[in-house]
Protein backbone atom coordinates (compact mmCIF):
# COMPACT_ATOMS: atom_id res chain seq x y z
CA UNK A 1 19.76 -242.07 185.67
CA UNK A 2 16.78 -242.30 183.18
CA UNK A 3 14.45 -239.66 183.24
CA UNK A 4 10.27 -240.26 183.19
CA UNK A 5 9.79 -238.22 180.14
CA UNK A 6 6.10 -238.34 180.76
CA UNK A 7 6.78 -236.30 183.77
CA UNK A 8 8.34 -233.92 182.40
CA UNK A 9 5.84 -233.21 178.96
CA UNK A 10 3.35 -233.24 182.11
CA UNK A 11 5.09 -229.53 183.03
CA UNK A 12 4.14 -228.24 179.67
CA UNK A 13 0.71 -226.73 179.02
CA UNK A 14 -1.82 -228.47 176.94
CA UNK A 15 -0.81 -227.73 173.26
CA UNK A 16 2.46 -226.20 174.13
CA UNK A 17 5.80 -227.02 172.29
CA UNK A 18 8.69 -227.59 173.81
CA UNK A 19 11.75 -225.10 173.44
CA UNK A 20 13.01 -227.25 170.95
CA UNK A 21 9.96 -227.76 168.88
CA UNK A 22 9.46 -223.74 169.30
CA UNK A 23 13.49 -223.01 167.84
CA UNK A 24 12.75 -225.42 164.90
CA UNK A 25 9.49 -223.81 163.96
CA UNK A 26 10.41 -221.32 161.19
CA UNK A 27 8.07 -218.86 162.78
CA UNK A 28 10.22 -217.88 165.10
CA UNK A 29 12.93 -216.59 164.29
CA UNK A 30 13.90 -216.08 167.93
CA UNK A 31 13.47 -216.87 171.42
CA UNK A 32 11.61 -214.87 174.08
CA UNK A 33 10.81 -214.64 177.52
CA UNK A 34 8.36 -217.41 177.67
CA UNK A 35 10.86 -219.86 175.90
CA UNK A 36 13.54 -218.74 178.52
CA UNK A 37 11.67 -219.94 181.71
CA UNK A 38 10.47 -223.15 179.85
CA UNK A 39 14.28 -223.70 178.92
CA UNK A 40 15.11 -223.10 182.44
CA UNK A 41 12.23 -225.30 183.72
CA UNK A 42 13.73 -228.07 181.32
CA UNK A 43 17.31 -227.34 183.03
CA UNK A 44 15.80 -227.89 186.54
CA UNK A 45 13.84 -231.02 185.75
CA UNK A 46 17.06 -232.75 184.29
CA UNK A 47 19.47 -231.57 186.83
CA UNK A 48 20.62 -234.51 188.61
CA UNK A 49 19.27 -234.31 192.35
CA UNK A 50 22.78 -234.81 194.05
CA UNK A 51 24.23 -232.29 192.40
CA UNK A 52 21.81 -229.60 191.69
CA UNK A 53 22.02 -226.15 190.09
CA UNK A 54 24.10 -223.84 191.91
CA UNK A 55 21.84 -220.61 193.00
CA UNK A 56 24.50 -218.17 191.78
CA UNK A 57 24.22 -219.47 188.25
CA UNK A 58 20.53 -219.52 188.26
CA UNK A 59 20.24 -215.70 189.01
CA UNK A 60 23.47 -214.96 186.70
CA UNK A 61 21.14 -216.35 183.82
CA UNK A 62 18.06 -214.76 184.93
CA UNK A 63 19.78 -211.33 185.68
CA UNK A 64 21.93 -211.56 181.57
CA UNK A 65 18.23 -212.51 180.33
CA UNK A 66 16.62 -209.24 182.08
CA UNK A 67 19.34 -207.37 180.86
CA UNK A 68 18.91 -208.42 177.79
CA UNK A 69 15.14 -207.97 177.20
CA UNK A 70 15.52 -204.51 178.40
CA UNK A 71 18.10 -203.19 176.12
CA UNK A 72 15.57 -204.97 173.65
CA UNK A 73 12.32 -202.91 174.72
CA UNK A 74 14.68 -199.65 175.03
CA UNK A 75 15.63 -200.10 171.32
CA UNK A 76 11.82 -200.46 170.43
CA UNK A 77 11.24 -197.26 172.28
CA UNK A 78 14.10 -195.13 170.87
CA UNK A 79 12.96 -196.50 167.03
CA UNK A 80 9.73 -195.48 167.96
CA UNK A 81 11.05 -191.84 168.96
CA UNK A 82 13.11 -191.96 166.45
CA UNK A 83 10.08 -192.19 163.78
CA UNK A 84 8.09 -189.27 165.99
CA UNK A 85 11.48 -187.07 165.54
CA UNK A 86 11.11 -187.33 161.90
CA UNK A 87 8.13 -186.56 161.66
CA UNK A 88 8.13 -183.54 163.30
CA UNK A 89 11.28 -182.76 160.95
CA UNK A 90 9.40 -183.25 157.99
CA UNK A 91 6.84 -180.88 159.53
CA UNK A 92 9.37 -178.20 160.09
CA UNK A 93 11.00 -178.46 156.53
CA UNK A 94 7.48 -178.11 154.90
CA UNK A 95 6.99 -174.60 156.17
CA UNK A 96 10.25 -173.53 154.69
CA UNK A 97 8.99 -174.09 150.98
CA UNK A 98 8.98 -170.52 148.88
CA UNK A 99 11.54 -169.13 152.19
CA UNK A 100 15.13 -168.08 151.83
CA UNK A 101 17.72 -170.34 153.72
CA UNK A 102 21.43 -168.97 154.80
CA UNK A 103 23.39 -171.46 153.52
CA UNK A 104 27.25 -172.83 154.58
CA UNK A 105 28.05 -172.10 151.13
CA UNK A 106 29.67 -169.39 149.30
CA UNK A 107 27.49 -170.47 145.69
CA UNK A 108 23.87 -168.43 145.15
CA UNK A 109 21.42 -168.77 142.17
CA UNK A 110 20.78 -165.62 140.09
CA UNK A 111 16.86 -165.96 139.00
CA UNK A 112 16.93 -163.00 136.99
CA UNK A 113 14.21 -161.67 139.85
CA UNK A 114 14.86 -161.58 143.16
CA UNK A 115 18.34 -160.18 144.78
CA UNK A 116 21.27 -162.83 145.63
CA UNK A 117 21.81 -161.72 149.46
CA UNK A 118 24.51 -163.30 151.36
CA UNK A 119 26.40 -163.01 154.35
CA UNK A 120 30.51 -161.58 154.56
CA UNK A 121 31.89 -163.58 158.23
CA UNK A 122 34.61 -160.60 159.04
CA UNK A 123 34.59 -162.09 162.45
CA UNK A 124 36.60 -159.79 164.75
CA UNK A 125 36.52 -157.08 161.83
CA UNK A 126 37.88 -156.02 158.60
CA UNK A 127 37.99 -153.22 156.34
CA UNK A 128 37.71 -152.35 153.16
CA UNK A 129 35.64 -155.42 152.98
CA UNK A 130 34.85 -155.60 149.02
CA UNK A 131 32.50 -158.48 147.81
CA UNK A 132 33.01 -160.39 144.18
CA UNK A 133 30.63 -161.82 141.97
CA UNK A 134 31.82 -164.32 140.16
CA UNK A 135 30.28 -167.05 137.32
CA UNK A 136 31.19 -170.21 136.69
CA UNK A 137 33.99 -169.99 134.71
CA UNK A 138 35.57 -167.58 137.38
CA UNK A 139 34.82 -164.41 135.26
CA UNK A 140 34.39 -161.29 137.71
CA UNK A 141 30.72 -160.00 137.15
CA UNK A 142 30.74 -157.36 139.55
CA UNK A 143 32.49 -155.77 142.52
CA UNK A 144 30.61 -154.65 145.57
CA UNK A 145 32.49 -152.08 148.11
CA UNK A 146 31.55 -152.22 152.25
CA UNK A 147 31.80 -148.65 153.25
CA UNK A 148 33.76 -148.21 156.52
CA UNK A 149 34.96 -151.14 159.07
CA UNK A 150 32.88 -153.88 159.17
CA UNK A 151 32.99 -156.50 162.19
CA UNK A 152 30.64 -159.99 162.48
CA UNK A 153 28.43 -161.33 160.09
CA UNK A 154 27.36 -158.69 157.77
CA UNK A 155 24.54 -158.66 155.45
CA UNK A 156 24.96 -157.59 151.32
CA UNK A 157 22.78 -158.28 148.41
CA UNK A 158 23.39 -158.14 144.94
CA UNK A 159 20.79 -156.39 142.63
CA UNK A 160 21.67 -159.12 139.64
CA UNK A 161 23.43 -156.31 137.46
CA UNK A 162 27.14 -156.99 136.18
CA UNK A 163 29.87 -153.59 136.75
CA UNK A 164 27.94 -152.27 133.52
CA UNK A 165 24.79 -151.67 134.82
CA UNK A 166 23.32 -154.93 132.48
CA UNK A 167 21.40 -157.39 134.10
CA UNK A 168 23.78 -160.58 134.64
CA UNK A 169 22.48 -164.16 132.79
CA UNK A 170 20.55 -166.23 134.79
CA UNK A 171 22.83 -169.21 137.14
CA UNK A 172 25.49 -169.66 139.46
CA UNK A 173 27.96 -167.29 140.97
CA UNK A 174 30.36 -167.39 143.64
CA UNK A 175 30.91 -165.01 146.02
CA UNK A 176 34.63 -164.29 147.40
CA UNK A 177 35.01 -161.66 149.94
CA UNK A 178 38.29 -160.03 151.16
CA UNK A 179 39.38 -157.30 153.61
CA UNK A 180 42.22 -155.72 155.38
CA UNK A 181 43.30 -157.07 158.58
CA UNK A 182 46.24 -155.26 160.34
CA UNK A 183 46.93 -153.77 156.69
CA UNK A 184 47.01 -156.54 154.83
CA UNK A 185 43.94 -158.31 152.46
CA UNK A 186 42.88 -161.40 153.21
CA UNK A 187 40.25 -163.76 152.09
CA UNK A 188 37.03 -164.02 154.28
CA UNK A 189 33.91 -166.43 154.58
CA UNK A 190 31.18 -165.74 152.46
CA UNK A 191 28.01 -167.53 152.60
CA UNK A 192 24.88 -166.80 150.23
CA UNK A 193 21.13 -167.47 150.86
CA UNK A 194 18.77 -169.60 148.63
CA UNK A 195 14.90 -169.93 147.74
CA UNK A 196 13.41 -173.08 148.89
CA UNK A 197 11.81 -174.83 146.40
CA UNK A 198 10.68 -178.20 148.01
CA UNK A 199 10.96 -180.66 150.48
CA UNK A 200 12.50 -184.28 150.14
CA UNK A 201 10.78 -186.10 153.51
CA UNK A 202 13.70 -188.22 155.06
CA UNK A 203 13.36 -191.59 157.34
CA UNK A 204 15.45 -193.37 159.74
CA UNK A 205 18.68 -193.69 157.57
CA UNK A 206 18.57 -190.58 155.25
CA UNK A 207 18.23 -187.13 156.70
CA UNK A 208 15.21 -184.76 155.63
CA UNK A 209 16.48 -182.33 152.29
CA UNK A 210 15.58 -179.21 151.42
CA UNK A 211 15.93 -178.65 147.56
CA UNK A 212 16.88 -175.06 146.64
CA UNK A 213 16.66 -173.27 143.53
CA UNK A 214 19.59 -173.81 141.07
CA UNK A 215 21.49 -175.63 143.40
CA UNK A 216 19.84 -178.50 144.61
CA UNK A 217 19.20 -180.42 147.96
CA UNK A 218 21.07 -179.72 151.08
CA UNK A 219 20.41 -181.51 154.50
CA UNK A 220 17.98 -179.86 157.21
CA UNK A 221 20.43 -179.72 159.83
CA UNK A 222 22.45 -177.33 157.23
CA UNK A 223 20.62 -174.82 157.25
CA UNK A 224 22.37 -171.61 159.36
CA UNK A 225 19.45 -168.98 158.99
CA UNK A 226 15.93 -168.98 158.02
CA UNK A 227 15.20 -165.19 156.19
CA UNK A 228 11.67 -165.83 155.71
CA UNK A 229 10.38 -164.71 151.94
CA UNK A 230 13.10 -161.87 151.79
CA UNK A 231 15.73 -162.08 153.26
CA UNK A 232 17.82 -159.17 155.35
């Protein structure tokens, strides 16, 4: 059965392409909505008339297209609340700059001017709980006694001075904390706060930082505790 093609470029709308004219354009890189209904106009016109398109298959394509072009305009959306949700992050982090930050880290930064505080985790409880200050090459700076049982998160801070009274050089130290538990020592958590210096604005693939003294960037979402300028 031939087919009167001038019918059928008749259906089109002055200065329209066809679908095919429209996929080789390099323009356009894909197809939309538009070019779906003028593909399925196409389909209709050629269908041969004793054995035309069967209902079911008609609404099968229209109903994967619809599907399709919604999943489409919900991605748009969440990309575009995605981009408001940073943002606001970067917002956030900003007001943390010159702030102490509990950190899920037992390493602090000595400055040689404000205290190193920290946090000892003796969850159900401990005693004896005794704190250690230790440099980098594992040396024992100073020791710092809890007096009585302790239980929770507990607060300490260390003044910066070794056992000898002398103020420690400036850097990182570890803190290791221990305590008895039914009578015998064990190791506990310790976790130390740090000065935030700046702010390193994230995007879509790489989260917001906040860059701490002497120890460098750590993500937002890290962050345990915000002490304001001193901390507990």
């Amino acid at each position: 059965m031939q087919v009167n093609q001038d019918y059928l470029n008749g259906l089109k709308w002055p200065g329209e392409q066809s679908p095919a004219e429209k996929a080789q354009d390099p323009s356009r890189a894909q197809l939309g909505q538009e070019d779906f209904f003028a593909l399925m106009t196409q389909q209709l016109a050629y269908q041969d008339p004793f054995k035309p398109a069967d209902n079911s298959q008609m609404i099968a394509q229209m109903t994967s297209f619809t599907t399709a072009d919604g999943i489409n305009q919900m991605s748009e959306k969440l990309s575009s609340l995605s981009d408001v949700m940073t943002s606001s992050q970067a917002l956030q982090a900003s007001s943390l700059v010159g702030q102490k930050v509990l950190l899920p880290s037992d390493l602090a930064y000595w400055d040689q001017s404000e205290p190193v505080d920290g946090v000892a985790v003796t969850g159900e409880g401990a005693d004896n709980v005794l704190i250690r200050i230790e440099n980098e090459k594992g040396e024992l700076i100073r020791s710092i006694p809890l007096d009585g049982p302790q239980k929770g998160n507990v607060p300490f801070s260390w003044d910066g001075l070794n056992d000898k009274g002398e103020p420690a050089p400036e850097g990182r130290y570890k803190i290791k904390v221990s305590g008895l538990i039914d009578n015998q020592r064990e190791d506990l958590n310790a976790l130390a706060f740090g000065r935030v210096d700046s702010v390193t604005l994230g995007s879509a693939n790489s989260p917001t930082l906040v860059n701490l003294a002497g120890l460098g960037g750590i993500p937002l979402n890290q962050v345990l505790e915000i002490a304001g300028r001193k901390a507990a």
